[in-house]
Each structure stands twice: as structure tokens, then as C-alpha cells.
N, C-alpha and C. Protein backbone atom coordinates (compact mmCIF):
# COMPACT_ATOMS: atom_id res chain seq x y z
N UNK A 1 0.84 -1.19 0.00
CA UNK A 1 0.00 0.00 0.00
C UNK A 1 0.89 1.24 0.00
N UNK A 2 0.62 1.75 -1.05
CA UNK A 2 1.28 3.48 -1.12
C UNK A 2 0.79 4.33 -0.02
N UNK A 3 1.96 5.25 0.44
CA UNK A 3 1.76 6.04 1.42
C UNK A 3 0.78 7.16 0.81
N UNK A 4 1.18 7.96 -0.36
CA UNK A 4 1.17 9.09 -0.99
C UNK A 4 0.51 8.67 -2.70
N UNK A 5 -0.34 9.15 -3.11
CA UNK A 5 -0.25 8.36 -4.59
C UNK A 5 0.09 10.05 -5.09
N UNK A 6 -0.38 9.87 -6.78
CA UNK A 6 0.72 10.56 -8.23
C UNK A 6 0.26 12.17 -7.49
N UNK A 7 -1.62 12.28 -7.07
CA UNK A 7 -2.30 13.53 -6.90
C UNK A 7 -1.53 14.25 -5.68
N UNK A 8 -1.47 13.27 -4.81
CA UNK A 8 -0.70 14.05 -3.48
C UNK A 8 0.58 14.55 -4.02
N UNK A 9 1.43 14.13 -4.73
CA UNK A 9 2.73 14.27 -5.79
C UNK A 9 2.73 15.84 -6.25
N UNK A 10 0.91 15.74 -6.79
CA UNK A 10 1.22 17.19 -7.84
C UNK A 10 0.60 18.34 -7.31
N UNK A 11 -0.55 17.93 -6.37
CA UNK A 11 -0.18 18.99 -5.24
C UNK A 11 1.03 19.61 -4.68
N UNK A 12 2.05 18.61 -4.34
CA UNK A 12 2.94 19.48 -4.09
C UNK A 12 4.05 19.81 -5.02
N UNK A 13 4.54 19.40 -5.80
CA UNK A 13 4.81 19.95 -6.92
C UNK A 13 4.01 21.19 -7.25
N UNK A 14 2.87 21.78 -7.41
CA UNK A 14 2.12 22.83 -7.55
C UNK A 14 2.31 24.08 -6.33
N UNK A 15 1.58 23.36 -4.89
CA UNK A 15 2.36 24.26 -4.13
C UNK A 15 3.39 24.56 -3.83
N UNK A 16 4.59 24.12 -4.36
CA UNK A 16 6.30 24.64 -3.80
C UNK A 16 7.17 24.61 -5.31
N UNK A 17 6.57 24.45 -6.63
CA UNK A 17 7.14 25.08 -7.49
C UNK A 17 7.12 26.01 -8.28
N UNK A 18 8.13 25.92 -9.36
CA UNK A 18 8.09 27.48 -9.84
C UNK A 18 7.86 26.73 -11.62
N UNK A 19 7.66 28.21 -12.02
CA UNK A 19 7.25 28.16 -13.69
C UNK A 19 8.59 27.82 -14.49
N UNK A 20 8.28 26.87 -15.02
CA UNK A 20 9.58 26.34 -16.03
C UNK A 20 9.19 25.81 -17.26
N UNK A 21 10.13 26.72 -18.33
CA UNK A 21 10.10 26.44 -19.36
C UNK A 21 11.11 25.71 -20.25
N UNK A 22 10.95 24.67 -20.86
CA UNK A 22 11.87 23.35 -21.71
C UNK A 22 11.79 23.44 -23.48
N UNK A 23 12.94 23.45 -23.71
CA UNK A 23 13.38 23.70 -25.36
C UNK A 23 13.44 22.28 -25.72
N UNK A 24 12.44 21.23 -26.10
CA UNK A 24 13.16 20.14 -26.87
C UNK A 24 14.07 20.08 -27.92
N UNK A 25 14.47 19.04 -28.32
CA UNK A 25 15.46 19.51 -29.37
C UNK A 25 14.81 19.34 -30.48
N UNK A 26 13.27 18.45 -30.19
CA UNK A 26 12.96 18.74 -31.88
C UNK A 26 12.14 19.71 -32.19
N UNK A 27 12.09 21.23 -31.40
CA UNK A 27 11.49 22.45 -31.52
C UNK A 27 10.66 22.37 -30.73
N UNK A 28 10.18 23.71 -30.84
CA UNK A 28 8.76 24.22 -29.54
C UNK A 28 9.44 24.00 -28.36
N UNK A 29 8.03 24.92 -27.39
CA UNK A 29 8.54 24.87 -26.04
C UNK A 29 7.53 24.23 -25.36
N UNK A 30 7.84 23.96 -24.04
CA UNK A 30 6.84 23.10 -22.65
C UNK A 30 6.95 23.82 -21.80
N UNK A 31 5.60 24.34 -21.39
CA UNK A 31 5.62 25.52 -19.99
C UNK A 31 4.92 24.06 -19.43
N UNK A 32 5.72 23.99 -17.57
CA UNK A 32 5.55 22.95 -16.56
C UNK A 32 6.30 23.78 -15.30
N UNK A 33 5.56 23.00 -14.06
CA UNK A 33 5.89 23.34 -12.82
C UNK A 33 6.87 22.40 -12.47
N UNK A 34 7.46 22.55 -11.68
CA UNK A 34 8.61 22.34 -11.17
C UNK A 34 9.33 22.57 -10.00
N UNK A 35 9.51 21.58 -8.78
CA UNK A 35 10.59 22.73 -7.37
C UNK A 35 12.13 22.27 -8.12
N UNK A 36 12.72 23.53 -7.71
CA UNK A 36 13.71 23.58 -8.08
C UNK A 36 15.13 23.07 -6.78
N UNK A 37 15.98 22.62 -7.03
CA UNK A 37 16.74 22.81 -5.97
C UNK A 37 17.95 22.40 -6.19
N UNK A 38 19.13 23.17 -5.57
CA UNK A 38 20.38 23.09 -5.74
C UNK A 38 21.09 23.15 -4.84
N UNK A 39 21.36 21.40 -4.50
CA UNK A 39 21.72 21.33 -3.49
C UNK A 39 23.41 21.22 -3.44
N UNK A 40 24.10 22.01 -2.50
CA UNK A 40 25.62 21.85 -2.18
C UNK A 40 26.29 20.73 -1.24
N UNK A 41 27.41 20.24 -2.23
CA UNK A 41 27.98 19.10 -1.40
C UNK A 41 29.98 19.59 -1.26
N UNK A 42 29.87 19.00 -0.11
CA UNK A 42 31.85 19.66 0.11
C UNK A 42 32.37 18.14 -0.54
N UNK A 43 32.89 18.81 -1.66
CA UNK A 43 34.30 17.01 -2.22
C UNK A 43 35.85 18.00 -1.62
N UNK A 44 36.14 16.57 -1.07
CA UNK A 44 37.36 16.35 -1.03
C UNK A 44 38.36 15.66 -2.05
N UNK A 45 39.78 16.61 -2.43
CA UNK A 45 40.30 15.77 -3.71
C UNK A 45 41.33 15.31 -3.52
N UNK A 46 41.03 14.41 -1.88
CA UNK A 46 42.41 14.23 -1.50
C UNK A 46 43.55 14.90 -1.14
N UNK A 47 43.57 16.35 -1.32
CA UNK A 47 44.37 17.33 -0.28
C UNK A 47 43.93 18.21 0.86
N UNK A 48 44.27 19.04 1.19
CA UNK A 48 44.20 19.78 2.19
C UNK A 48 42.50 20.96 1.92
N UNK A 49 42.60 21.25 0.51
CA UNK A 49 41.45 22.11 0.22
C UNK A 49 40.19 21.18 -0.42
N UNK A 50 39.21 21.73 0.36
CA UNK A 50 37.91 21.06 0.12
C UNK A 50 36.77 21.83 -0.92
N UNK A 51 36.12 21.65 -1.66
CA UNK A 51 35.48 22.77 -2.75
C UNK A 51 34.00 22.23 -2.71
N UNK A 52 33.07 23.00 -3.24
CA UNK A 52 31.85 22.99 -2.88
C UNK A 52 31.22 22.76 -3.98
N UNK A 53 30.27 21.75 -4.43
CA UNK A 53 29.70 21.50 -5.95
C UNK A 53 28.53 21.69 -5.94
N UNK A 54 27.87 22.14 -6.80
CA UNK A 54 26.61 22.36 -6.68
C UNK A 54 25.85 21.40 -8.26
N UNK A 55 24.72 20.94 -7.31
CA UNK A 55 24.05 20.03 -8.22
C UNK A 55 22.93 20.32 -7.90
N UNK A 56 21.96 21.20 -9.13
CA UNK A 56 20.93 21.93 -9.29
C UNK A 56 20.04 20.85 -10.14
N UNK A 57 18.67 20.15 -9.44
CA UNK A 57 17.11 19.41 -9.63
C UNK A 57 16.23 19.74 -9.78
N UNK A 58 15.45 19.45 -10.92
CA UNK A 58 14.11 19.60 -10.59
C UNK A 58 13.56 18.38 -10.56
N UNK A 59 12.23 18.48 -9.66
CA UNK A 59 11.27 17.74 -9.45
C UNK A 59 9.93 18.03 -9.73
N UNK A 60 9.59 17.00 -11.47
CA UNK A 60 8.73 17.27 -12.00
C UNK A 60 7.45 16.49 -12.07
N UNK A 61 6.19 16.33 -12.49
CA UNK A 61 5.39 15.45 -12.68
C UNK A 61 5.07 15.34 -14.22
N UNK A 62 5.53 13.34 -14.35
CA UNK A 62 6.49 12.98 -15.92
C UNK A 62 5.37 13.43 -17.03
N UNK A 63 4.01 13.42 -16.62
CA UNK A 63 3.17 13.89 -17.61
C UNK A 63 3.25 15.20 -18.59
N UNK A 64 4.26 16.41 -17.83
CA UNK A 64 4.28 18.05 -18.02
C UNK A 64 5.63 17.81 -19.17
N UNK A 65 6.63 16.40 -18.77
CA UNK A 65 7.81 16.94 -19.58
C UNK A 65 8.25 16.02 -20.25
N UNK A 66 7.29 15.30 -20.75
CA UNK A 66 7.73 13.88 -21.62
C UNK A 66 8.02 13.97 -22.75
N UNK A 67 8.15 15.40 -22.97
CA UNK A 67 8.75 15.49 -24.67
C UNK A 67 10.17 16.17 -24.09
N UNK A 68 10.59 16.05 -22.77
CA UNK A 68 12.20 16.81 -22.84
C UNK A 68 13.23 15.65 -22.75
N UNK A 69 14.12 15.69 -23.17
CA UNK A 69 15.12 14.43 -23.22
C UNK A 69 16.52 15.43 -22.59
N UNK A 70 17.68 14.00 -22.39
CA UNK A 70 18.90 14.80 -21.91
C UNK A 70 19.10 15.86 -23.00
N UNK A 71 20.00 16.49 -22.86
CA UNK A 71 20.65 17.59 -24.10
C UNK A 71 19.92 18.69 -24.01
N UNK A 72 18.33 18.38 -23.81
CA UNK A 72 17.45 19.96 -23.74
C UNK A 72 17.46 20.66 -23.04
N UNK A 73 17.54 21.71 -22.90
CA UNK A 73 17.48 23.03 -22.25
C UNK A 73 16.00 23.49 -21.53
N UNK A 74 16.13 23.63 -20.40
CA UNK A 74 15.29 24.28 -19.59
C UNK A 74 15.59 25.63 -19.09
N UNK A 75 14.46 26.17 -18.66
CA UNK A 75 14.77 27.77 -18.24
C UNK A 75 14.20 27.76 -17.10
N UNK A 76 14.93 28.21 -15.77
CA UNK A 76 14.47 27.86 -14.17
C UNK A 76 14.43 29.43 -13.93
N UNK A 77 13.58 30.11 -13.13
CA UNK A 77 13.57 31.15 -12.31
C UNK A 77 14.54 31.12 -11.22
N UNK A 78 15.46 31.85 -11.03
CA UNK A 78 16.48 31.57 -9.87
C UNK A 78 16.55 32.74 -9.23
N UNK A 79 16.70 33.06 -7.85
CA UNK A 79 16.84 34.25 -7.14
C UNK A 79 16.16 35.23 -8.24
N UNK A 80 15.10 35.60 -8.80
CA UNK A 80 14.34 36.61 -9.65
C UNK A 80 15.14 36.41 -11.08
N UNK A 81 16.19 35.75 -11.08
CA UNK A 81 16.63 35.74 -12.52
C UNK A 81 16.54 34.21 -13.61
N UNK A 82 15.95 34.21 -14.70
CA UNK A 82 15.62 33.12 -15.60
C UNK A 82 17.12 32.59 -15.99
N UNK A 83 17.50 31.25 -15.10
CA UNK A 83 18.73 31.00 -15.70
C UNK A 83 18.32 29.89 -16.86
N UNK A 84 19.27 29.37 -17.71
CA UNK A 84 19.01 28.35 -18.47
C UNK A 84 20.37 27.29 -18.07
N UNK A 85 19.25 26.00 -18.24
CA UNK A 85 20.27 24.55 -17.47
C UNK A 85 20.16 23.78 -18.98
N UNK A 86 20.82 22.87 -18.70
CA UNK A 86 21.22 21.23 -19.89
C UNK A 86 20.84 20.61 -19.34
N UNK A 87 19.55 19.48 -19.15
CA UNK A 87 18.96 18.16 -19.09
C UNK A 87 20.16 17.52 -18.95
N UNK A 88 21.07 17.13 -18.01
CA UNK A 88 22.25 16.10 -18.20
C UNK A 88 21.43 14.70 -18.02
N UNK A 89 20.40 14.41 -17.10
CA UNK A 89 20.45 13.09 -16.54
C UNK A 89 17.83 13.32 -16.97
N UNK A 90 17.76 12.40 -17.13
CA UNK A 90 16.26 12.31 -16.73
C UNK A 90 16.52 11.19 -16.04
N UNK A 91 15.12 11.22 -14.54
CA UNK A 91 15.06 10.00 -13.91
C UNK A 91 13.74 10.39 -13.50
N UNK A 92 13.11 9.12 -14.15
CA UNK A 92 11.47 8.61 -13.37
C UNK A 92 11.78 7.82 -12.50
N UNK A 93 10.74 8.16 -11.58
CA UNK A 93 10.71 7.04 -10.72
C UNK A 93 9.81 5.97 -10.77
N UNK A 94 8.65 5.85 -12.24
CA UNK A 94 8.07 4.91 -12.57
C UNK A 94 6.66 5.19 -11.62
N UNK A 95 6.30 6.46 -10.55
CA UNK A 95 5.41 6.59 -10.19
C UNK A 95 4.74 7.93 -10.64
N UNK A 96 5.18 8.43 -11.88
CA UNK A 96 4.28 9.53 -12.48
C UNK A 96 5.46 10.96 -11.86
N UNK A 97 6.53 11.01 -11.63
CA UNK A 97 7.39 11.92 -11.25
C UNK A 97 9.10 11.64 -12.00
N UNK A 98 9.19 12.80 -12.50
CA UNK A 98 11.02 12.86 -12.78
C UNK A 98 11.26 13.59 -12.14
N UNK A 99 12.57 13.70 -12.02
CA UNK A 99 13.80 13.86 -11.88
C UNK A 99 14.46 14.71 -12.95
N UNK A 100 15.10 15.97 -13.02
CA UNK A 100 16.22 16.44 -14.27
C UNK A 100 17.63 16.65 -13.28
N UNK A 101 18.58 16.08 -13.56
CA UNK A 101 19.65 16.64 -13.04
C UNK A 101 20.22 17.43 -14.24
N UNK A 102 20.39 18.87 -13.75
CA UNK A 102 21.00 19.99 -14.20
C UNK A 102 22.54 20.40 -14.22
N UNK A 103 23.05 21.28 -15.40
CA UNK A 103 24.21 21.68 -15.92
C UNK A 103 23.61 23.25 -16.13
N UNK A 104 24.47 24.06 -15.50
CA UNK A 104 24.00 25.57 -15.94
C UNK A 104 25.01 25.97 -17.37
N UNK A 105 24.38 26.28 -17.94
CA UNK A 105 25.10 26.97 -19.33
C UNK A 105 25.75 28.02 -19.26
């Protein structure tokens, strides 16, 4: 028995994301919601200095972006400014939600 099903999903996806727009590569655009998030991790490279990476997600519902593949370009609202990312990675989770792991251009 599921805790949560797809609706509880896009409720919140709806209440805690933002407006995002996706360039497929075979033309046109996809306006979809989206939370955004970019989360920071400290790597160590084996010396003394430690550096901070940032790996920027969205979390989408797969119905809004099933025409975006890796390579495409999305446009995220960030601190008031429209940045544009690279689709590096798609991941469903096979319950009606992706995943984009992001590359800023």
C-alpha cells in the first residue's frame, strides 16, 4: 500500500514550485511546474582544500515533460533571474514523477 499516490505528488509539486520552461530539441517549447533545488555538497580531492559542488534538480510530474530528453534546455527562475540549465540526466521514478539533473550553461 502506497503512502502518498501521483495527486498528493502534484499537489505538491504545484504548491512549492516554480514556472519552467523546456526547449526540446525537436522544436517548440513546454511551460511545466517544477521545485527547483540546488543542493551543495563539500568534495574532497584528497588534499588539504575542500570545494563545494553544486548540483541543481528539478522535481517534476512525468506527464508536463515527456517530450524533454537529456541535451534539452530548460529555463528555471532563480533568485528573480531566468537562468538556463542542460537536461544532463532524466530520472522517473516509474510513479508519475522525474527527476532532471541539471548543468547551468
Amino acid at each position: 500500500m502506497t503512502v502518498e499516490t501521483l495527486d498528493d505528488r502534484k499537489v505538491f509539486v504545484a504548491d512549492f514550485g516554480v514556472a519552467c520552461t523546456g526547449s526540446p530539441s525537436g522544436g517548440g517549447s513546454v511551460s511545466f511546474t517544477a521545485i527547483y533545488d540546488a543542493q551543495h555538497s563539500l568534495e574532497e580531492a584528497g588534499g588539504f582544500v575542500a570545494f563545494s559542488l553544486d548540483q541543481p534538480r528539478l522535481t517534476c510530474v512525468t506527464s508536463q515533460v515527456s517530450s524533454l530528453a537529456e541535451g534539452d534546455t530548460v529555463t528555471v527562475p532563480v533568485d528573480s533571474t531566468n537562468t538556463d540549465y542542460t537536461v544532463r540526466v532524466v530520472m522517473s521514478d516509474g510513479t508519475g514523477i522525474t527527476e532532471f539533473s541539471l548543468e547551468k550553461q
